[in-house]
C-alpha atoms as a PDB file:
ATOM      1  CA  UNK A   1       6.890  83.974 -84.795  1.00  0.00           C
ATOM      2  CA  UNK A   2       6.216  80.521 -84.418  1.00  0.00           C
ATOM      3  CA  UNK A   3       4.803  79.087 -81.434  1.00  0.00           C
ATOM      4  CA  UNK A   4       2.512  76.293 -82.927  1.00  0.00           C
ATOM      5  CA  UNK A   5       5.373  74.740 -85.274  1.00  0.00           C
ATOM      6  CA  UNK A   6       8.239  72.828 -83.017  1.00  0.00           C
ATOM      7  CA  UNK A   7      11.498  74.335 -83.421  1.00  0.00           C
ATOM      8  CA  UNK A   8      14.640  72.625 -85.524  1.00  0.00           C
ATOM      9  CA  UNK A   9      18.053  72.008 -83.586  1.00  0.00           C
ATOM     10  CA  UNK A  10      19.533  73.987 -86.229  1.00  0.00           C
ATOM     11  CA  UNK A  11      17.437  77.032 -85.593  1.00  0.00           C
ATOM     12  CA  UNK A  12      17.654  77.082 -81.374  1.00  0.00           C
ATOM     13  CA  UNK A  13      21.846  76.406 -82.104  1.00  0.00           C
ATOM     14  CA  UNK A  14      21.603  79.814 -84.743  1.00  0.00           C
ATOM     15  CA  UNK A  15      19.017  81.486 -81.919  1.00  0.00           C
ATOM     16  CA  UNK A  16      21.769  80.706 -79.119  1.00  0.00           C
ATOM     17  CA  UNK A  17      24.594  82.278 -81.273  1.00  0.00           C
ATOM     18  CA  UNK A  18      23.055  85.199 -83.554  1.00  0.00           C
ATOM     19  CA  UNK A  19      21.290  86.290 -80.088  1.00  0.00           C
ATOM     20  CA  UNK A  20      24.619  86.556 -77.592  1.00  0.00           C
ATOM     21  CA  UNK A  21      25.684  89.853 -76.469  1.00  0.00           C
ATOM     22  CA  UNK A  22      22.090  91.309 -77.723  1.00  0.00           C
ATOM     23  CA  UNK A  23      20.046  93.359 -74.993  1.00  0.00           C
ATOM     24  CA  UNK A  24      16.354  92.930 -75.009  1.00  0.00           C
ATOM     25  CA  UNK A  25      14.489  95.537 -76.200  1.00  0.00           C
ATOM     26  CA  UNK A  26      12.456  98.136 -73.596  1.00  0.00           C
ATOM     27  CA  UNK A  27       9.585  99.878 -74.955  1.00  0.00           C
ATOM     28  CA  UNK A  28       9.970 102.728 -77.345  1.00  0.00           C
ATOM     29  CA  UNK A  29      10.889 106.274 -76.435  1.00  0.00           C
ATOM     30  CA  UNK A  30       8.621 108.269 -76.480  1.00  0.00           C
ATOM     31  CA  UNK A  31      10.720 111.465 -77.679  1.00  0.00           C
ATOM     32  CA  UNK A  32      12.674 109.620 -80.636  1.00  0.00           C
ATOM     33  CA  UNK A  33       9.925 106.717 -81.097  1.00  0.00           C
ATOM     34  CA  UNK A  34      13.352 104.230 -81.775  1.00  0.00           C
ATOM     35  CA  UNK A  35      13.527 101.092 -80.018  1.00  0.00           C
ATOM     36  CA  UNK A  36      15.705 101.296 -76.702  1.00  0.00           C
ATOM     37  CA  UNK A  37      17.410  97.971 -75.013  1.00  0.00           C
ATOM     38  CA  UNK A  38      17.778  96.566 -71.676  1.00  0.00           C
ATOM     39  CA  UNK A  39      21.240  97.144 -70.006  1.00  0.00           C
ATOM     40  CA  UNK A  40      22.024  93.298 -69.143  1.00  0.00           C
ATOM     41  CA  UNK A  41      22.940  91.374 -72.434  1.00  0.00           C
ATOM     42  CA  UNK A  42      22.093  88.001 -73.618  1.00  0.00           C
ATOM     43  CA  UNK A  43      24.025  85.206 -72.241  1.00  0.00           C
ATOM     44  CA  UNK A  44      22.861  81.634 -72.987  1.00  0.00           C
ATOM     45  CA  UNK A  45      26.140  80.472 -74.255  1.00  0.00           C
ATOM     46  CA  UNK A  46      28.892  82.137 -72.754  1.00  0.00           C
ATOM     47  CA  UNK A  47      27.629  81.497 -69.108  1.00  0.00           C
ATOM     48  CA  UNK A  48      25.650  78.850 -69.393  1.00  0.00           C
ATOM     49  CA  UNK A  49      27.693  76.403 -71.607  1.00  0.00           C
ATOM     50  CA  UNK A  50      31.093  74.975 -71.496  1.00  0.00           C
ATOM     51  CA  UNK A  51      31.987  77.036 -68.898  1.00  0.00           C
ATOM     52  CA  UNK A  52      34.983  75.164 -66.482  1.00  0.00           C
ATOM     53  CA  UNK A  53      34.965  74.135 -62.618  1.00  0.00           C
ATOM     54  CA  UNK A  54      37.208  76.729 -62.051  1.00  0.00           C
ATOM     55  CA  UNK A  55      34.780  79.916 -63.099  1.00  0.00           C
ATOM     56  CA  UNK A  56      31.801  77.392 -61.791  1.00  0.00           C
ATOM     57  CA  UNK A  57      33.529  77.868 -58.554  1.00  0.00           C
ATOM     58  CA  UNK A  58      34.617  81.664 -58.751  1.00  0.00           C
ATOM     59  CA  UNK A  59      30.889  82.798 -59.319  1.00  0.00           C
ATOM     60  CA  UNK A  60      29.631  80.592 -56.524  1.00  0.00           C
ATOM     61  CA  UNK A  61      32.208  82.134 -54.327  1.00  0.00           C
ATOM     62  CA  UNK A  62      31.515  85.331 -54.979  1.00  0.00           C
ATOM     63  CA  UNK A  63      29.510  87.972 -52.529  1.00  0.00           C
ATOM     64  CA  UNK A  64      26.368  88.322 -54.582  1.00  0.00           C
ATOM     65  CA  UNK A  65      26.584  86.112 -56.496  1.00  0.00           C
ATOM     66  CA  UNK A  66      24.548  82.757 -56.449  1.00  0.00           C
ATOM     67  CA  UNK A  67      24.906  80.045 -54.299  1.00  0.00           C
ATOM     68  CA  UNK A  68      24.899  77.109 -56.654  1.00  0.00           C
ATOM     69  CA  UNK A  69      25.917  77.683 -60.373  1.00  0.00           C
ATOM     70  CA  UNK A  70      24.981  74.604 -63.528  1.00  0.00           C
ATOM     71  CA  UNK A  71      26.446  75.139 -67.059  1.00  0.00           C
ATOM     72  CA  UNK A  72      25.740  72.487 -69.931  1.00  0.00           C
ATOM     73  CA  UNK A  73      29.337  70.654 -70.570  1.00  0.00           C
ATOM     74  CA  UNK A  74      29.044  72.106 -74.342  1.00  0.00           C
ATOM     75  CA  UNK A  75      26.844  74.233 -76.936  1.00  0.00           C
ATOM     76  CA  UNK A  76      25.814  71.243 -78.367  1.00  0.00           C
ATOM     77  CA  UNK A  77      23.860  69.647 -75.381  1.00  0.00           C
ATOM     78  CA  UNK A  78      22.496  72.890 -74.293  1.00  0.00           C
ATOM     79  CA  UNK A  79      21.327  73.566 -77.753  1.00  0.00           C
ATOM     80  CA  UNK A  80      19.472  70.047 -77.616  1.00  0.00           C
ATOM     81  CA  UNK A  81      18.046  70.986 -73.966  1.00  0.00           C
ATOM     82  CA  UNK A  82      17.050  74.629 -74.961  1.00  0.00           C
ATOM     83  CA  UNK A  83      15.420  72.740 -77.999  1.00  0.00           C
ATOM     84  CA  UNK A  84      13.352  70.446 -76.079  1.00  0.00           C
ATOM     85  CA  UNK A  85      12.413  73.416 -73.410  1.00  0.00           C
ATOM     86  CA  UNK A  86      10.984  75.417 -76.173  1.00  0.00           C
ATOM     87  CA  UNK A  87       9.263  72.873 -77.665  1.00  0.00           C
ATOM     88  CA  UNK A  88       8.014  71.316 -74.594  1.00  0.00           C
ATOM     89  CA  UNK A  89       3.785  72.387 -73.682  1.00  0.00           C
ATOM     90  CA  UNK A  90       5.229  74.902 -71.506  1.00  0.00           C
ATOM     91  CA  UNK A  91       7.394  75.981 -74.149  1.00  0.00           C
ATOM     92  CA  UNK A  92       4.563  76.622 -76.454  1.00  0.00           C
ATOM     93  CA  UNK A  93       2.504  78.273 -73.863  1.00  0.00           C
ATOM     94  CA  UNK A  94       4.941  80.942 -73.269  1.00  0.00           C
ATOM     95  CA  UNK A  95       6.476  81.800 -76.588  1.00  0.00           C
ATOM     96  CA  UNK A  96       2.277  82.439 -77.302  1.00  0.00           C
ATOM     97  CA  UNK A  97       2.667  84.483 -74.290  1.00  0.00           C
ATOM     98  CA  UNK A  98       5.317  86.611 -76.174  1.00  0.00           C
ATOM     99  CA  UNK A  99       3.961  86.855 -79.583  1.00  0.00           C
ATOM    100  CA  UNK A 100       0.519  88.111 -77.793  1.00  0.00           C
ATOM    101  CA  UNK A 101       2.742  91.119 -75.771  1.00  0.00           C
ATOM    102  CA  UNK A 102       4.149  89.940 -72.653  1.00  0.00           C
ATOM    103  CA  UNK A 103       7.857  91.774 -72.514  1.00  0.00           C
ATOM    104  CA  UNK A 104       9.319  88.362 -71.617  1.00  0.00           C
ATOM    105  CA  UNK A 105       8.486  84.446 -70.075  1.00  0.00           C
ATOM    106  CA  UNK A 106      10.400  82.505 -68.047  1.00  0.00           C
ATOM    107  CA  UNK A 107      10.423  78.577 -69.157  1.00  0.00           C
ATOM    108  CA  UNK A 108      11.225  75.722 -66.140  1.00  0.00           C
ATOM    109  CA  UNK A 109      10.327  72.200 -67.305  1.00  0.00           C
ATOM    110  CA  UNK A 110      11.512  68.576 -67.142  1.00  0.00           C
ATOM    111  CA  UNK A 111      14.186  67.269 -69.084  1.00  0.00           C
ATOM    112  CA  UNK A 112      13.174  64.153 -70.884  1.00  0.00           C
ATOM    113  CA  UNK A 113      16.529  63.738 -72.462  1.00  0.00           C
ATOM    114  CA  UNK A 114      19.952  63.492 -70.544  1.00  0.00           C
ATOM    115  CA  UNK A 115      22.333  66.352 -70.616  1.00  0.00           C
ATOM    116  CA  UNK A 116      25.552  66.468 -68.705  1.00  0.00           C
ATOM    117  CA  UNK A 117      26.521  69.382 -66.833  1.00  0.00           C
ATOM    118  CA  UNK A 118      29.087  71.168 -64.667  1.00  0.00           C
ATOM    119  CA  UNK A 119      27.531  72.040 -61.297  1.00  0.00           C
ATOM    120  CA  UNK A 120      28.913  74.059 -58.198  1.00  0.00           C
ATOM    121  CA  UNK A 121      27.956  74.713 -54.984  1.00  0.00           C
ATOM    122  CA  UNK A 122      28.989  77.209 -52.411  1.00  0.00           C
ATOM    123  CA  UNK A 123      30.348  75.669 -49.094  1.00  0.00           C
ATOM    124  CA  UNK A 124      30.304  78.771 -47.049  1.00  0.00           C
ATOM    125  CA  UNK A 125      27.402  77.332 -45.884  1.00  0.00           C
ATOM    126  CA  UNK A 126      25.629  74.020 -43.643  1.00  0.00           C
ATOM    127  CA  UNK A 127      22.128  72.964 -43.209  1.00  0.00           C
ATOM    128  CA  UNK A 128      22.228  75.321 -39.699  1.00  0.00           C
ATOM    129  CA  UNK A 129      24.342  78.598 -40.712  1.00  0.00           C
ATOM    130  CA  UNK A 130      26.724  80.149 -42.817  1.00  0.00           C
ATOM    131  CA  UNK A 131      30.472  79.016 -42.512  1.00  0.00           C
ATOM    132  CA  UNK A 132      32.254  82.099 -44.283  1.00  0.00           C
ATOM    133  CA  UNK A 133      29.570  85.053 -44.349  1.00  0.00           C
ATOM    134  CA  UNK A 134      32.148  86.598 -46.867  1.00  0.00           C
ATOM    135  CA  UNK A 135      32.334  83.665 -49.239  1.00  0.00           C
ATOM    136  CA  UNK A 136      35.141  84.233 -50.393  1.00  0.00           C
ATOM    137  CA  UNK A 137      37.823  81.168 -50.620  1.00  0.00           C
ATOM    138  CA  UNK A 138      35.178  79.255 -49.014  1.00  0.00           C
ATOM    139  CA  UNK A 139      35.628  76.264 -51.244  1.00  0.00           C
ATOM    140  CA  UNK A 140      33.077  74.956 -53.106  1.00  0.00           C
ATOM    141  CA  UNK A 141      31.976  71.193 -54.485  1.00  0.00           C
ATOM    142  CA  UNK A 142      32.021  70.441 -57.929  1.00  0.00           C
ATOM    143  CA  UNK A 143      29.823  67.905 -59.512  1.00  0.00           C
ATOM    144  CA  UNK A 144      28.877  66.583 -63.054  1.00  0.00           C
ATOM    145  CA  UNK A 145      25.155  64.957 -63.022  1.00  0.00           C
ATOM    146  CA  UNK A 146      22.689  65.023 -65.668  1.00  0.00           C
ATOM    147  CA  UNK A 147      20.302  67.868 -65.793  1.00  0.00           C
ATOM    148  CA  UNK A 148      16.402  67.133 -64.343  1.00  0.00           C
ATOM    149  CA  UNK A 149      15.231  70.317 -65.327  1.00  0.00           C
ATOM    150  CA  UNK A 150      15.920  72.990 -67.595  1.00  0.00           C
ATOM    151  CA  UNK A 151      15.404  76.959 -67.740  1.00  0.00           C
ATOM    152  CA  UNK A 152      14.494  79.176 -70.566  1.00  0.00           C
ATOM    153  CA  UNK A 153      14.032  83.341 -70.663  1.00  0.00           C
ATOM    154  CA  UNK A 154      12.812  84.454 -73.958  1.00  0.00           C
ATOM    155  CA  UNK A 155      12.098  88.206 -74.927  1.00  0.00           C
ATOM    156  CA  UNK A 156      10.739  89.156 -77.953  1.00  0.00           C
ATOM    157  CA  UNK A 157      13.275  89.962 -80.913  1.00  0.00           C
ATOM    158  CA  UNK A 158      12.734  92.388 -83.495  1.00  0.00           C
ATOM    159  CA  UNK A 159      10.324  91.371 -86.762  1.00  0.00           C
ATOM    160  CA  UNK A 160       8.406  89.014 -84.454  1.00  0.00           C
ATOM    161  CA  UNK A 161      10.864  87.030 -83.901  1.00  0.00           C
ATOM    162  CA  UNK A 162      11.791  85.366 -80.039  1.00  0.00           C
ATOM    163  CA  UNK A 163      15.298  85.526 -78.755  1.00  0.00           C
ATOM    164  CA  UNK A 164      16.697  83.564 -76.035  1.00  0.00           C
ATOM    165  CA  UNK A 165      18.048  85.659 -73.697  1.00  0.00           C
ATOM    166  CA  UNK A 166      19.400  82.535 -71.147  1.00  0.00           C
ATOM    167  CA  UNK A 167      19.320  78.929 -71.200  1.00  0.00           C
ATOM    168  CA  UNK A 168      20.583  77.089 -67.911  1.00  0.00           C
ATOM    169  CA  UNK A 169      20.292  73.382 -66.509  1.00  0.00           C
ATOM    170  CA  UNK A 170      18.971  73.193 -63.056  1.00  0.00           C
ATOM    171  CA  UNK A 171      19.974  69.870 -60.675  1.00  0.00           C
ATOM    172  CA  UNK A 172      16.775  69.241 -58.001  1.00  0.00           C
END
């Protein structure tokens, strides 16, 4: 695993892809000794990037689900953010934290670079109380600023490898 050496664009953009759909792994059981997996699946790219105003607006409008929702315009820029996350002190730091056992770390740093992104957020709600407790068809806002800080959730892959399990922008 590396967590000294930075990491290339083109390895984070083959991490993002080979890695979607996969379910990180759980501990083995104990009856077979074979490696079991997680029931939510990878999703850096299919949620997280290119996704349009319209679906931005659907999840943020939907009971449960969160109340303000970012997606990188396109796999390229969130390849480039998820690139500098990773590589970033905090980066280092956790993908150590991996390699020496931890089931998983969770990466939230600063964005030097500028990434576009989609962002929605719920209007079911005001500064004082909640508009449309159901949420649903409550409208939301759509916006497209730059990212100030990015998110990371790596697990550890099989042969000591990491694999990114999520990779969002967050707006402050």
């Amino acid at each position: 695993m590396k967590f000294k050496e930075d990491y290339t664009l083109a390895e984070v953009k083959g991490m993002l892809s080979i890695y979607e759909g996969n379910r990180e792994i759980k501990e083995n059981n104990s009856l077979s000794n074979r490696l079991t997996r997680q029931d939510a699946a990878a999703h850096p790219q299919s949620e997280h990037a290119g996704a349009n105003f319209l679906n931005l607006g659907k999840r943020v409008n939907t009971i449960g689900g969160p109340r303000k929702n970012s997606t990188y315009l396109n796999q390229s820029s969130q390849a480039s953010a998820t690139m500098e996350i990773l590589n970033s002190v905090e980066g280092k730091k956790a993908r150590l934290s991996v390699y020496n056992g931890e089931p998983f770390a969770h990466i939230k740093t600063e964005l030097k670079g500028r990434y576009q992104i989609a962002h929605a957020e719920d209007l079911s709600i005001d500064s004082l109380e909640r508009k449309n407790p159901g949420r649903e068809n409550a409208g939301f806002k759509s916006t497209m600023p730059f990212a100030t800080h990015g998110f990371v959730k790596i697990v550890p892959a099989v042969g000591g490898l990491i694999q990114i399990q999520t990779s969002y922008p967050i707006v402050n």
